[in-house]
C-alpha atoms as a PDB file:
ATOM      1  CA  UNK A   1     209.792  -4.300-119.026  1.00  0.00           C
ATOM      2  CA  UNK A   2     213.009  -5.183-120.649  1.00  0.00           C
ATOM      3  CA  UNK A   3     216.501  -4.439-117.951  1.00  0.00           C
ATOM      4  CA  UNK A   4     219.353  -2.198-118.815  1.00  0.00           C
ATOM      5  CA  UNK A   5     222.467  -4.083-120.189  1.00  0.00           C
ATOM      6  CA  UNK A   6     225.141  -4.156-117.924  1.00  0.00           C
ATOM      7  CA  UNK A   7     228.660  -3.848-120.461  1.00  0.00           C
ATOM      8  CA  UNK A   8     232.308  -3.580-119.935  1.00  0.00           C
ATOM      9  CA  UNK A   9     234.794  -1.083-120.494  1.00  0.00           C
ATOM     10  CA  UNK A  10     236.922  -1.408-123.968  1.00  0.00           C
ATOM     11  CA  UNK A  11     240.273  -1.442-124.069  1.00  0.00           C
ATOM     12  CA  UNK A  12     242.885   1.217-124.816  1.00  0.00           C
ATOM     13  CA  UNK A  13     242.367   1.621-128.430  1.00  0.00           C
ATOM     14  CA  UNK A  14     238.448   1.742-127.376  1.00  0.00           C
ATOM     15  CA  UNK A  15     235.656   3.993-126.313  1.00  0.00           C
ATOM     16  CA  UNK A  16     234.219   3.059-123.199  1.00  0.00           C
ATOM     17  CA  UNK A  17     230.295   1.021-123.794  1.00  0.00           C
ATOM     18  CA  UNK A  18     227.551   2.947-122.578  1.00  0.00           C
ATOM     19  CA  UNK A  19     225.058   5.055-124.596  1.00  0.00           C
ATOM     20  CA  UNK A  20     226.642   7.762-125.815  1.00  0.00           C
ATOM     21  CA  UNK A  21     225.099  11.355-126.080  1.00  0.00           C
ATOM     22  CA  UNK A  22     224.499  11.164-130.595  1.00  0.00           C
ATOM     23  CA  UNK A  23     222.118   8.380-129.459  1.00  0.00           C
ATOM     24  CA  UNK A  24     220.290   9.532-126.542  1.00  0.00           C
ATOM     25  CA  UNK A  25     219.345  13.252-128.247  1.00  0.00           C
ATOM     26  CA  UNK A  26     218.778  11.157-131.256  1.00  0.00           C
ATOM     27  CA  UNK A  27     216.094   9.073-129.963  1.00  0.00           C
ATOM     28  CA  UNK A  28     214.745  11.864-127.925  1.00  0.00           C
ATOM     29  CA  UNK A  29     215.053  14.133-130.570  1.00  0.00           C
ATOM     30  CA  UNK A  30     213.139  11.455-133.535  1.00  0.00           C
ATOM     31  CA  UNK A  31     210.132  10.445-130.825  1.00  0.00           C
ATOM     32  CA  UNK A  32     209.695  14.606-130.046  1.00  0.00           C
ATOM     33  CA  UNK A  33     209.884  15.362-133.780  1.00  0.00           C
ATOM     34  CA  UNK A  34     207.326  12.607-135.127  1.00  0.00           C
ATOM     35  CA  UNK A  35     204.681  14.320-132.285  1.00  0.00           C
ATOM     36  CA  UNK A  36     204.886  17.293-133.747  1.00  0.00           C
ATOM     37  CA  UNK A  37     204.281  16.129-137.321  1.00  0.00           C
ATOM     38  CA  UNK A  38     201.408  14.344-136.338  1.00  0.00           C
ATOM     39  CA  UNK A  39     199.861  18.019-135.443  1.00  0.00           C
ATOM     40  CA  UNK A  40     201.289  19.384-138.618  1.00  0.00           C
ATOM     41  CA  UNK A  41     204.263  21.506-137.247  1.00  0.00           C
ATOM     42  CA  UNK A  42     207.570  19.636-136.766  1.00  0.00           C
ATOM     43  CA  UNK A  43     209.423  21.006-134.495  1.00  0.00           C
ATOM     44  CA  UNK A  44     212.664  20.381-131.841  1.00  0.00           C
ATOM     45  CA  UNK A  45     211.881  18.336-128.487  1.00  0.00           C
ATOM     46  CA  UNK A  46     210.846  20.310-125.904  1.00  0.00           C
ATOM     47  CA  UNK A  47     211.559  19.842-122.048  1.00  0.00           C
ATOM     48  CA  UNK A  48     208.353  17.632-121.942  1.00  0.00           C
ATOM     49  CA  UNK A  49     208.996  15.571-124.874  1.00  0.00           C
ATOM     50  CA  UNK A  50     212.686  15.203-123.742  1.00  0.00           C
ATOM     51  CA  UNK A  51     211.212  14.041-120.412  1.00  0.00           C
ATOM     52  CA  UNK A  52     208.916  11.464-122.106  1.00  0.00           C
ATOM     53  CA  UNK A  53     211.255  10.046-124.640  1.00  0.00           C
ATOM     54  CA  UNK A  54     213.355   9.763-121.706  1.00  0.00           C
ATOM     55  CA  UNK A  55     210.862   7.723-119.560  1.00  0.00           C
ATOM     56  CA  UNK A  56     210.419   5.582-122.828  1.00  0.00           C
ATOM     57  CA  UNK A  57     213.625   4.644-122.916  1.00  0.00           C
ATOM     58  CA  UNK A  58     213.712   3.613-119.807  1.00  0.00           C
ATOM     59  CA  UNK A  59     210.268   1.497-119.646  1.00  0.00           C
ATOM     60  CA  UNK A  60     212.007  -0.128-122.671  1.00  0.00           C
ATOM     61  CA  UNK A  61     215.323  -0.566-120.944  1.00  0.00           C
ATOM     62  CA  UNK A  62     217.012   1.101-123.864  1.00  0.00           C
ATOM     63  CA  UNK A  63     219.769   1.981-121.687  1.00  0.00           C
ATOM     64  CA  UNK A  64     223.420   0.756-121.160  1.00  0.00           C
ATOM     65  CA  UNK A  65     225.227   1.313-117.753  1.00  0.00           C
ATOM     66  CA  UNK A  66     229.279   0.797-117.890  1.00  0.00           C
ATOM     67  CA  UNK A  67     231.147  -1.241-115.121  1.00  0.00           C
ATOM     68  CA  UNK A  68     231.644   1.755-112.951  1.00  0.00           C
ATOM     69  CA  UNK A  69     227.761   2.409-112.819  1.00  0.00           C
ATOM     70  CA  UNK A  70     227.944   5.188-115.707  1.00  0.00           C
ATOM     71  CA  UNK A  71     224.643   5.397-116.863  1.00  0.00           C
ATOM     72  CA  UNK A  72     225.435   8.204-119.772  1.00  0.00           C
ATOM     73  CA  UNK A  73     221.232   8.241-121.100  1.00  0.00           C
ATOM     74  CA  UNK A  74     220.549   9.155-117.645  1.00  0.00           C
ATOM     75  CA  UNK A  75     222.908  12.014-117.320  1.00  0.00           C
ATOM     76  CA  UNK A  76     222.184  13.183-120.408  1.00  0.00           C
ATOM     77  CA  UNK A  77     218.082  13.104-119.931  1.00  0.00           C
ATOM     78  CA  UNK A  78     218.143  13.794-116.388  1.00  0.00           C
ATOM     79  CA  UNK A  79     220.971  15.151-114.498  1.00  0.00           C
ATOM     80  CA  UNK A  80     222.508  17.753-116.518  1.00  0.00           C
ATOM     81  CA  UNK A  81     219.183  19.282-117.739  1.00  0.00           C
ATOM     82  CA  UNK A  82     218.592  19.797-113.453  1.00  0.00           C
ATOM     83  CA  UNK A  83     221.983  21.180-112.759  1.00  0.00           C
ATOM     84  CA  UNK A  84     222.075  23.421-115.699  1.00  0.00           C
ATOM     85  CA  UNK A  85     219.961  26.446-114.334  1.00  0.00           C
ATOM     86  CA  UNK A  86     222.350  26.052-111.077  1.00  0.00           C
ATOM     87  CA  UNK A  87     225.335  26.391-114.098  1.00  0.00           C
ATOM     88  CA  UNK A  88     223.680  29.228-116.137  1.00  0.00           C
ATOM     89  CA  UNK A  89     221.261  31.235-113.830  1.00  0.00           C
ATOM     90  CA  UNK A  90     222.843  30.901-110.521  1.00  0.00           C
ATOM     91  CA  UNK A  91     226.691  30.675-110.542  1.00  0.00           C
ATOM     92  CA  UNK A  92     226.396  32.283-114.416  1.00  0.00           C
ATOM     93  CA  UNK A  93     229.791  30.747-115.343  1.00  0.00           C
ATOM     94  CA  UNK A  94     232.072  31.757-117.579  1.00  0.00           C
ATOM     95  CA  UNK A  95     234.033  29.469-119.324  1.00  0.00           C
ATOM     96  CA  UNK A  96     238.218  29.616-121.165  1.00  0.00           C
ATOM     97  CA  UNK A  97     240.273  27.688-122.962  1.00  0.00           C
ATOM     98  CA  UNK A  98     237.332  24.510-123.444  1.00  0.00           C
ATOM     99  CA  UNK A  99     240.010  23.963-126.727  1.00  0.00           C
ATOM    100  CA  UNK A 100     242.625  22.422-124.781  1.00  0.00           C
ATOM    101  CA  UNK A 101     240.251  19.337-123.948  1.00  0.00           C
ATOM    102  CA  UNK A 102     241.153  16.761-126.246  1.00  0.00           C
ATOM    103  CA  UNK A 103     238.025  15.878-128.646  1.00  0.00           C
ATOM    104  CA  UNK A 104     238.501  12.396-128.249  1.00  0.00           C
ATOM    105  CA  UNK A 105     241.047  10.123-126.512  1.00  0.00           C
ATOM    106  CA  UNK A 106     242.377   9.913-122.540  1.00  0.00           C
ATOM    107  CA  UNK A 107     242.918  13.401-120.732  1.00  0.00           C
ATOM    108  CA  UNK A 108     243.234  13.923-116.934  1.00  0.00           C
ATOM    109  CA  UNK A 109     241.874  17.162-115.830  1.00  0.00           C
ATOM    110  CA  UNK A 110     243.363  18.455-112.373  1.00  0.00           C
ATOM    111  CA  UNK A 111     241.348  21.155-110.279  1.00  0.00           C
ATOM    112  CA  UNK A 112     241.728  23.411-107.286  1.00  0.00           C
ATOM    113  CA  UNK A 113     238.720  22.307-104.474  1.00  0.00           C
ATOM    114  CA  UNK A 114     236.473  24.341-102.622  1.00  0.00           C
ATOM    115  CA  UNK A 115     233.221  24.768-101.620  1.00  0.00           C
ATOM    116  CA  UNK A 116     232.819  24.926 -97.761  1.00  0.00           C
ATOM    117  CA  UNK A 117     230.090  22.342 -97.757  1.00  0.00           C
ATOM    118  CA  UNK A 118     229.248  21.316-101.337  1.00  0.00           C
ATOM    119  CA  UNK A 119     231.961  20.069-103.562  1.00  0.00           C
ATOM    120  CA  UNK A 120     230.137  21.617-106.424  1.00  0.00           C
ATOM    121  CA  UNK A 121     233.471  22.883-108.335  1.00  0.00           C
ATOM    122  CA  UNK A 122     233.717  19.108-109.492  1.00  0.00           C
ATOM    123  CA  UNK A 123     229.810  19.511-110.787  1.00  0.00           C
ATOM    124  CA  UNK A 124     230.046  22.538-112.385  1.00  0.00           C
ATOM    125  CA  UNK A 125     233.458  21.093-113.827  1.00  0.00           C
ATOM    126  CA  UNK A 126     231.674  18.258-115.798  1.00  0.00           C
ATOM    127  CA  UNK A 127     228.566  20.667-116.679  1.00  0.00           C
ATOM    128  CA  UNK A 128     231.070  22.806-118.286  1.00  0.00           C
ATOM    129  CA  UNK A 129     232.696  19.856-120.684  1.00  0.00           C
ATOM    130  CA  UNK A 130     229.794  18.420-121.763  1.00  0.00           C
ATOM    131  CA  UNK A 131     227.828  21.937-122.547  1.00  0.00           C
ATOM    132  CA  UNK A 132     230.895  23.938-123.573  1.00  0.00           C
ATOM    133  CA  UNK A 133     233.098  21.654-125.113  1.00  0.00           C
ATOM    134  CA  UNK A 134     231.838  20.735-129.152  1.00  0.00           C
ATOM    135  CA  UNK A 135     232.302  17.028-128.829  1.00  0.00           C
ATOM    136  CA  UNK A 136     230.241  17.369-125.743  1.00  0.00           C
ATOM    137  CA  UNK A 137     232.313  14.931-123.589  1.00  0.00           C
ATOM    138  CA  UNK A 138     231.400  13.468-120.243  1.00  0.00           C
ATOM    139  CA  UNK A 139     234.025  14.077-117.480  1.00  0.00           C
ATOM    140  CA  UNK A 140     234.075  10.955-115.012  1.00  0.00           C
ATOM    141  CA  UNK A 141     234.805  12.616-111.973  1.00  0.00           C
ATOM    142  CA  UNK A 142     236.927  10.922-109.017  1.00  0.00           C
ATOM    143  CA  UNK A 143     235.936  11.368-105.545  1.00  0.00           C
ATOM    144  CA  UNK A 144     236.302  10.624-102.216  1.00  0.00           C
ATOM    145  CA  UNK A 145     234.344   7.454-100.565  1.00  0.00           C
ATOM    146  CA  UNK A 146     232.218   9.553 -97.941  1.00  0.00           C
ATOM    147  CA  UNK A 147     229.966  10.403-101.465  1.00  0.00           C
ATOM    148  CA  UNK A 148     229.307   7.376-102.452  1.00  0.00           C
ATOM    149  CA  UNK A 149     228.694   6.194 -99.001  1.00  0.00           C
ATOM    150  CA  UNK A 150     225.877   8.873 -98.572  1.00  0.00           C
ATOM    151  CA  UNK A 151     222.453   7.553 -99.336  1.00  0.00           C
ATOM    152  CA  UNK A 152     221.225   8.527-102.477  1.00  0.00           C
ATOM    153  CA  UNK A 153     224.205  11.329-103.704  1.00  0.00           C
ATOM    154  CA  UNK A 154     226.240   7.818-104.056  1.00  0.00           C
ATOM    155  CA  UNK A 155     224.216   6.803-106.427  1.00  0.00           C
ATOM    156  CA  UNK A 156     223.540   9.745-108.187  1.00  0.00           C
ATOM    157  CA  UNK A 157     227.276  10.899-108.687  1.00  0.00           C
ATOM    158  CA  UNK A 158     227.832   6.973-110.188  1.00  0.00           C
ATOM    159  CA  UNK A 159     225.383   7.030-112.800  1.00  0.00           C
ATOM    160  CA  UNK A 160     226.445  10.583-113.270  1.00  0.00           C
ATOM    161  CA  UNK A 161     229.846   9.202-114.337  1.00  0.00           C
ATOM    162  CA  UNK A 162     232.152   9.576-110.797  1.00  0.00           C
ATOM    163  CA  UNK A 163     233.980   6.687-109.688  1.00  0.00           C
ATOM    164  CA  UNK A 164     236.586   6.071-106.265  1.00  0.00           C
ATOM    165  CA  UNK A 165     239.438   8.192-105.916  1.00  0.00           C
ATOM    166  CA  UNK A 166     241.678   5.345-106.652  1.00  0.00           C
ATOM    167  CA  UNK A 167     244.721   4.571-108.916  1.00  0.00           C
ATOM    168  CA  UNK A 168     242.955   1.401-110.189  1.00  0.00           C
ATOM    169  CA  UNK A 169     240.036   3.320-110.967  1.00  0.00           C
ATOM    170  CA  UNK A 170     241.891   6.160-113.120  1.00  0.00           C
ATOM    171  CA  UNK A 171     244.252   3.803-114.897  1.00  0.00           C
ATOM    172  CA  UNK A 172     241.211   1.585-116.311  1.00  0.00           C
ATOM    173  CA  UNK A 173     239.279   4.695-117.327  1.00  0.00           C
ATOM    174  CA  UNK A 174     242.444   6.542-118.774  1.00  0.00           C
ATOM    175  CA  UNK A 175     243.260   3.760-120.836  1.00  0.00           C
ATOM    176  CA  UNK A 176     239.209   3.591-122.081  1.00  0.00           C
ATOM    177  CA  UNK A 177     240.326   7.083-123.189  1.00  0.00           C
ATOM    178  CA  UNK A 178     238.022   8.520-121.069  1.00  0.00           C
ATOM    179  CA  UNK A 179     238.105  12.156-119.623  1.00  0.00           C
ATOM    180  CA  UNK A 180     238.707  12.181-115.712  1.00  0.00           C
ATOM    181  CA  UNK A 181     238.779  14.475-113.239  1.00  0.00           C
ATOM    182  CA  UNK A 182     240.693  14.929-110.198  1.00  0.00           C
ATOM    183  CA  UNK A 183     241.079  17.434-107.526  1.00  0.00           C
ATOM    184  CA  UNK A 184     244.178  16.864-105.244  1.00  0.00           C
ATOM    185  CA  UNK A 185     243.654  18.726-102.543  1.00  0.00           C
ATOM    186  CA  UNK A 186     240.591  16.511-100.899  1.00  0.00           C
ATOM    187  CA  UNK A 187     238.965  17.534 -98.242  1.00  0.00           C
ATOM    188  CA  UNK A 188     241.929  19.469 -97.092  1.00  0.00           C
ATOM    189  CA  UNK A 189     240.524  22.047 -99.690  1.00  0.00           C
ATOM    190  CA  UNK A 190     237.199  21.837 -99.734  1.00  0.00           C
ATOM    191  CA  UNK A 191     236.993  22.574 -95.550  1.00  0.00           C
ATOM    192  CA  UNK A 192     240.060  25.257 -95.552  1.00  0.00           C
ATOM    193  CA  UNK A 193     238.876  28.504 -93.577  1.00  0.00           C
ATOM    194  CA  UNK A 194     237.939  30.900 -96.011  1.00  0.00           C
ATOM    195  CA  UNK A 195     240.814  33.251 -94.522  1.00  0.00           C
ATOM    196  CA  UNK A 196     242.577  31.012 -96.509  1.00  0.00           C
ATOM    197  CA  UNK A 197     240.818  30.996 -99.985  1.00  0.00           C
ATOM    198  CA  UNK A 198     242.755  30.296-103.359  1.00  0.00           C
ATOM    199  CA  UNK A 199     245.620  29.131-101.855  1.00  0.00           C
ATOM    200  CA  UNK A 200     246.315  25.654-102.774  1.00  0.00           C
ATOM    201  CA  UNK A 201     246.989  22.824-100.345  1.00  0.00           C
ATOM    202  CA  UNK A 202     249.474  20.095-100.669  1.00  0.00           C
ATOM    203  CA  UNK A 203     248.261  17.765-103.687  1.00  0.00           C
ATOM    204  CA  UNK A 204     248.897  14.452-102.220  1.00  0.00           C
ATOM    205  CA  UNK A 205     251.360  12.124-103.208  1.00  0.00           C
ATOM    206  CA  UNK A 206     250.907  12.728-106.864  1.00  0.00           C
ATOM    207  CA  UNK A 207     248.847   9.440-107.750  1.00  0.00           C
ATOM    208  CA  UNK A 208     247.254  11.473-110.457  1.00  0.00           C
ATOM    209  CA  UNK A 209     250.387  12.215-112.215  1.00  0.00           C
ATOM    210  CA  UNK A 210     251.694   8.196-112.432  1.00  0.00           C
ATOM    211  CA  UNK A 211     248.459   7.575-113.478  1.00  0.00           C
ATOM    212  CA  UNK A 212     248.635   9.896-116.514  1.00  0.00           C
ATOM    213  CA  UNK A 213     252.261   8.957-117.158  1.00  0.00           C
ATOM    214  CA  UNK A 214     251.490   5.272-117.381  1.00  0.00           C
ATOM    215  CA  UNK A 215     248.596   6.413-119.747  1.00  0.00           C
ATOM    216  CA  UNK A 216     249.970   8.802-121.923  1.00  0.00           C
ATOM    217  CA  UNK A 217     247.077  11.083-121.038  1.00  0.00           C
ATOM    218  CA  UNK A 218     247.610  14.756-121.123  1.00  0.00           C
ATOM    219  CA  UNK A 219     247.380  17.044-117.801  1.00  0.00           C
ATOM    220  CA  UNK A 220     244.801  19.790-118.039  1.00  0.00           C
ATOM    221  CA  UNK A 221     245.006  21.950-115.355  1.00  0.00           C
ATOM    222  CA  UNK A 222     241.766  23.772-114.498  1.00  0.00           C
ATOM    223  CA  UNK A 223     241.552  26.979-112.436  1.00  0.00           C
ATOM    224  CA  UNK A 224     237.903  27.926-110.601  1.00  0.00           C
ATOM    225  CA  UNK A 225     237.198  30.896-109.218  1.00  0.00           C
ATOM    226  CA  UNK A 226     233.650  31.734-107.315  1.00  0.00           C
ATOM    227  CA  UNK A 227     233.405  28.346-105.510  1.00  0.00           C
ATOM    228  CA  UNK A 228     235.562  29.646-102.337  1.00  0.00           C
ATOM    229  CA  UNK A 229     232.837  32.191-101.803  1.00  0.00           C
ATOM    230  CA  UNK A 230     229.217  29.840-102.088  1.00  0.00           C
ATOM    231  CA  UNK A 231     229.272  29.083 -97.980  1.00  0.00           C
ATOM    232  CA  UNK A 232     232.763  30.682 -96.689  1.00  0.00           C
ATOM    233  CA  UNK A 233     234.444  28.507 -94.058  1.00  0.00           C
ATOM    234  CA  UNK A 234     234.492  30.382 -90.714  1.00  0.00           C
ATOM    235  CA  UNK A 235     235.056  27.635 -88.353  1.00  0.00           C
ATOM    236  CA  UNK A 236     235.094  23.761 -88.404  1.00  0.00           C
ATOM    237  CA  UNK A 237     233.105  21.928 -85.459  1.00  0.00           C
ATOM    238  CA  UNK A 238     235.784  18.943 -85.097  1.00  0.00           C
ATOM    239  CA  UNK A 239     233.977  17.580 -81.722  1.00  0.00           C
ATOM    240  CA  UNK A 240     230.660  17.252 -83.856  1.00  0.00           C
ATOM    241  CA  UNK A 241     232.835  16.044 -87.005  1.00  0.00           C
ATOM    242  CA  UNK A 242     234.237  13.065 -84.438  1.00  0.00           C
ATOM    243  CA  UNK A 243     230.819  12.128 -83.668  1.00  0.00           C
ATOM    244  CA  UNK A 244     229.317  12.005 -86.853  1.00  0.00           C
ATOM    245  CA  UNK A 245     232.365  10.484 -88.573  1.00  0.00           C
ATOM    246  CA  UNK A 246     233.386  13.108 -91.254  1.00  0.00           C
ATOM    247  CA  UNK A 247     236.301  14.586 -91.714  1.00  0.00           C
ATOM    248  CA  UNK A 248     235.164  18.166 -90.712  1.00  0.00           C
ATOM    249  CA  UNK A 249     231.967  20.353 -89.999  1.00  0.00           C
ATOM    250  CA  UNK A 250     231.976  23.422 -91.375  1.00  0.00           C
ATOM    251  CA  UNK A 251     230.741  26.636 -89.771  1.00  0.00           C
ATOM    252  CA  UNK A 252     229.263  29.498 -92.485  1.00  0.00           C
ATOM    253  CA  UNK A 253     227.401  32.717 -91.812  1.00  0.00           C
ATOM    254  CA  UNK A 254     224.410  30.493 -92.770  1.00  0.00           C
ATOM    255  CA  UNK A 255     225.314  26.967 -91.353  1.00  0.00           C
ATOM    256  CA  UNK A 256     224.085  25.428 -89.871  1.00  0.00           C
ATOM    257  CA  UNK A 257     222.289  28.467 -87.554  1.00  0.00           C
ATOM    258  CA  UNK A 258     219.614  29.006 -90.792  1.00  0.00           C
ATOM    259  CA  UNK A 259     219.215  24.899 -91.081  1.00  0.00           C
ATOM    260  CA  UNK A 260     218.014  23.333 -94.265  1.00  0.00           C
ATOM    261  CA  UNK A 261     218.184  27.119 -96.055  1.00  0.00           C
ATOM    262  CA  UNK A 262     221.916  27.891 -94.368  1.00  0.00           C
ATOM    263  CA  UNK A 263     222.525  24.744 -97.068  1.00  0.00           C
ATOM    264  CA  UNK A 264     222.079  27.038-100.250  1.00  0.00           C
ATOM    265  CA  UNK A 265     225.113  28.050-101.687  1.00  0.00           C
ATOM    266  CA  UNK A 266     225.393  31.805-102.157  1.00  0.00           C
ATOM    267  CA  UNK A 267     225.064  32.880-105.853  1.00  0.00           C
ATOM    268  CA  UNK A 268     228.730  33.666-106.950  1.00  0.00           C
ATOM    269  CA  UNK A 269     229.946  34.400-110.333  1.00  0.00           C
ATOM    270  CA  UNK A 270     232.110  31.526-111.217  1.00  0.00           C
ATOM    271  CA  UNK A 271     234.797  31.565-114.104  1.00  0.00           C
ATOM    272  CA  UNK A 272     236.611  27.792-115.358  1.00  0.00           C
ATOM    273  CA  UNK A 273     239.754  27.636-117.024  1.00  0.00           C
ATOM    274  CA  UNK A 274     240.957  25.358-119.047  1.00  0.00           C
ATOM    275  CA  UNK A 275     244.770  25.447-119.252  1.00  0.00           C
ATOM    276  CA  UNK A 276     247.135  24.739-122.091  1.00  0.00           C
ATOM    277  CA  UNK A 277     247.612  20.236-121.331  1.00  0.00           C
ATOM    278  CA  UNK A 278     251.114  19.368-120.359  1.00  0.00           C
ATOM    279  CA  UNK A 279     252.597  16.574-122.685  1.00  0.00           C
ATOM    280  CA  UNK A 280     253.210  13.040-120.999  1.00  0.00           C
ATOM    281  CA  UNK A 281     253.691  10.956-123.990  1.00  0.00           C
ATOM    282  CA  UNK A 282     258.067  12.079-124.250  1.00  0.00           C
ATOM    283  CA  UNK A 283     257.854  11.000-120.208  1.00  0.00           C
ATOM    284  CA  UNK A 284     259.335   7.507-119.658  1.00  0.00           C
ATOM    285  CA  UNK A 285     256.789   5.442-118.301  1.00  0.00           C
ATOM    286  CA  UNK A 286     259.100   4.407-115.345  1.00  0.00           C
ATOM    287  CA  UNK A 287     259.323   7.628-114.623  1.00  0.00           C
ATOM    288  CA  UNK A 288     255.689   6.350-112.570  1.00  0.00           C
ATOM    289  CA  UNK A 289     258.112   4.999-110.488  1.00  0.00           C
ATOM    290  CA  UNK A 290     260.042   7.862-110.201  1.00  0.00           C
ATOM    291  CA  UNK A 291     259.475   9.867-106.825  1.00  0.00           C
ATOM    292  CA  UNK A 292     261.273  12.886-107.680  1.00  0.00           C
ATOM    293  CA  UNK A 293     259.505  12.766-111.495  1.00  0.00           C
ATOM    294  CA  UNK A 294     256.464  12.144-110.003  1.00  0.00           C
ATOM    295  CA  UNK A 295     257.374  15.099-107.522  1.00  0.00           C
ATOM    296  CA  UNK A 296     258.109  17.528-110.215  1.00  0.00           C
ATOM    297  CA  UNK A 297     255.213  17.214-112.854  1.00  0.00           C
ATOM    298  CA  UNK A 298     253.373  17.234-109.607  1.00  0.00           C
ATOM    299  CA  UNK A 299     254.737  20.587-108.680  1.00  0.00           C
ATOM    300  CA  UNK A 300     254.446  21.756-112.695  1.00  0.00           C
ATOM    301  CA  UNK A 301     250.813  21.394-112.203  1.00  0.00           C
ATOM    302  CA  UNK A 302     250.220  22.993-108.920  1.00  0.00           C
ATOM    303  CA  UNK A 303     251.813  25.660-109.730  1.00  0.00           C
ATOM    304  CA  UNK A 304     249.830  26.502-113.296  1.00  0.00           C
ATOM    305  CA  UNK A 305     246.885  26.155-111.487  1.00  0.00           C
ATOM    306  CA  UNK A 306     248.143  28.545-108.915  1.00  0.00           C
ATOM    307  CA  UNK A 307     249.292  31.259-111.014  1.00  0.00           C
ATOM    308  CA  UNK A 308     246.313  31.089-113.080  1.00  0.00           C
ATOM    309  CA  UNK A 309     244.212  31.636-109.872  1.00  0.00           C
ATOM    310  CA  UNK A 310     246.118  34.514-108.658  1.00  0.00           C
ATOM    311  CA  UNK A 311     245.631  36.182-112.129  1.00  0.00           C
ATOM    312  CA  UNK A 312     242.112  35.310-112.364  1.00  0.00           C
ATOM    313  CA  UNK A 313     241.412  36.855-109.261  1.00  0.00           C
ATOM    314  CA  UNK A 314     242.846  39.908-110.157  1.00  0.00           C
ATOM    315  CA  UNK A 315     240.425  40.565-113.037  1.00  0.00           C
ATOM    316  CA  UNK A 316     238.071  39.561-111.189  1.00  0.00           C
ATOM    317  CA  UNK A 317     235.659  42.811-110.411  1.00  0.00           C
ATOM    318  CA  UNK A 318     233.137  41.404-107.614  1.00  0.00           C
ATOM    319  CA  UNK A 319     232.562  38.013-106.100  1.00  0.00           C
ATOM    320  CA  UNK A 320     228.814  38.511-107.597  1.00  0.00           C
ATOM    321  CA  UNK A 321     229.129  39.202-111.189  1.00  0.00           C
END
């Protein structure tokens, strides 16, 4: 069994190493396509024969993983095909502005958070690039350490393409010209009691923002609506949070009194927007050194994404379709 090559990121003029998605549909899409000719009717892979070329490529170790654990065959075979129905059946989301994603080069996408107890705004997110956006990008995600400290999500949500939550992080993938995705708020929007829904909390210090200045990288600002509503925040248990070391425990209508079940999330209609990207390349960059430059783009941001919210939700006609 041969082992999966372990290879670095490129450098700025570079893309980032790692399989990329022509060559994983390619070889699923050659070893699905010869089966069928052997039974006289060619035809596209299916679900099985995706699976199999899949598990081929694997035996064979025909797969590349990236410094930051990025294993792009693996989200492409795997992961996405699973969280799809969640993207088209359950949440059914509707998608604008997917244009105003660069096709190629650095871009820094900045979300609102929510979601109560599943961060699944910054799933859906990448879902929605690479099945929406016609270069069919990957989004690397940043997040918090508590996920990649949980057994088994850790390492799912690295070879899925999220990395730390950290300047060093962002600058090295920005400047692979990567797509990355941030969403301010923390945990500080995810746990906010639903009372409180669509109303943005303060976005940090604005690490994002330096790290797009010093890269160049345009600011997308992305506006999601449906992911306050999939387990509404009554309460937080901060006793229980203490003792199990998180940063709060939420309390739904359906968690935790209806245990593993009170962990669906309730099947809201969800819309993404993509917003027009805010230029960085006429910003000095000192100006990453800049608190009150730093404090203004910051603000420019928050704002867009807060307007857009407001207006989404009024055209919004239920929480359910």
């Amino acid at each position: 069994m041969g082992g999966a090559r372990i290879i670095p990121l490129q450098g700025e003029a570079g893309r980032p190493a790692g399989r990329g998605r022509e060559d994983a549909v390619t070889a699923g899409t050659t070893d699905a396509v010869a089966a069928g000719a052997v039974a006289g009717r060619p035809r596209p892979p299916g679900a099985v024969d995706a699976a199999l070329a899949l598990l081929r490529r694997r035996l064979a170790g025909r797969y590349e993983v990236d410094d930051f654990g990025f294993d792009a065959d693996l989200a492409e075979g795997a992961l996405l095909p699973l969280l799809r129905p969640l993207y088209e059946r359950w949440f059914r989301v509707e998608v604008n502005g997917v244009e105003h994603i660069p096709a190629e080069g650095p871009a820094l996408l900045v979300a609102n958070h929510a979601g109560g107890l599943w961060a699944l705004d910054a799933v859906m997110t990448a879902v929605a690039v690479h099945v929406e956006h016609p270069a069919h990008r990957f989004l690397r995600p940043l997040a918090a350490d508590l996920l990649f400290r949980t057994p088994g999500i850790g390492q799912l949500a690295r070879k899925g393409g999220g990395t730390l939550a950290c300047a060093e992080d962002a600058d090295r993938l920005l400047a692979a010209g990567e797509l990355v995705g941030v969403w301010p708020e923390g945990f500080k929007g995810i746990g906010k009691p639903f009372a409180e829904r669509y109303r943005l909390q303060r976005f940090g210090r604005g690490g994002f923002v330096r790290s797009a200045v010093r890269a160049h990288a345009p600011i997308v600002p992305v506006s999601i609506i449906g992911s306050e509503e999939i387990h509404p925040v009554l309460g937080n248990a901060r006793t229980l949070a203490r003792i199990l070391d998180l940063p709060y425990f939420p309390l739904t209508p359906t968690f935790p009194w209806l245990g593993p079940l009170g962990a669906v999330p309730l099947p809201s209609k969800w819309y993404i927007e993509f917003g027009a990207p805010i230029d960085t390349t006429a910003v000095s960059v000192d100006a990453a050194d800049d608190p009150l430059a730093v404090f203004e783009l910051t603000d420019r941001v928050r704002e867009t994404i807060q307007h857009t919210l407001y207006r989404l939700l009024g055209a919004r006609r239920s929480v359910w379709r």
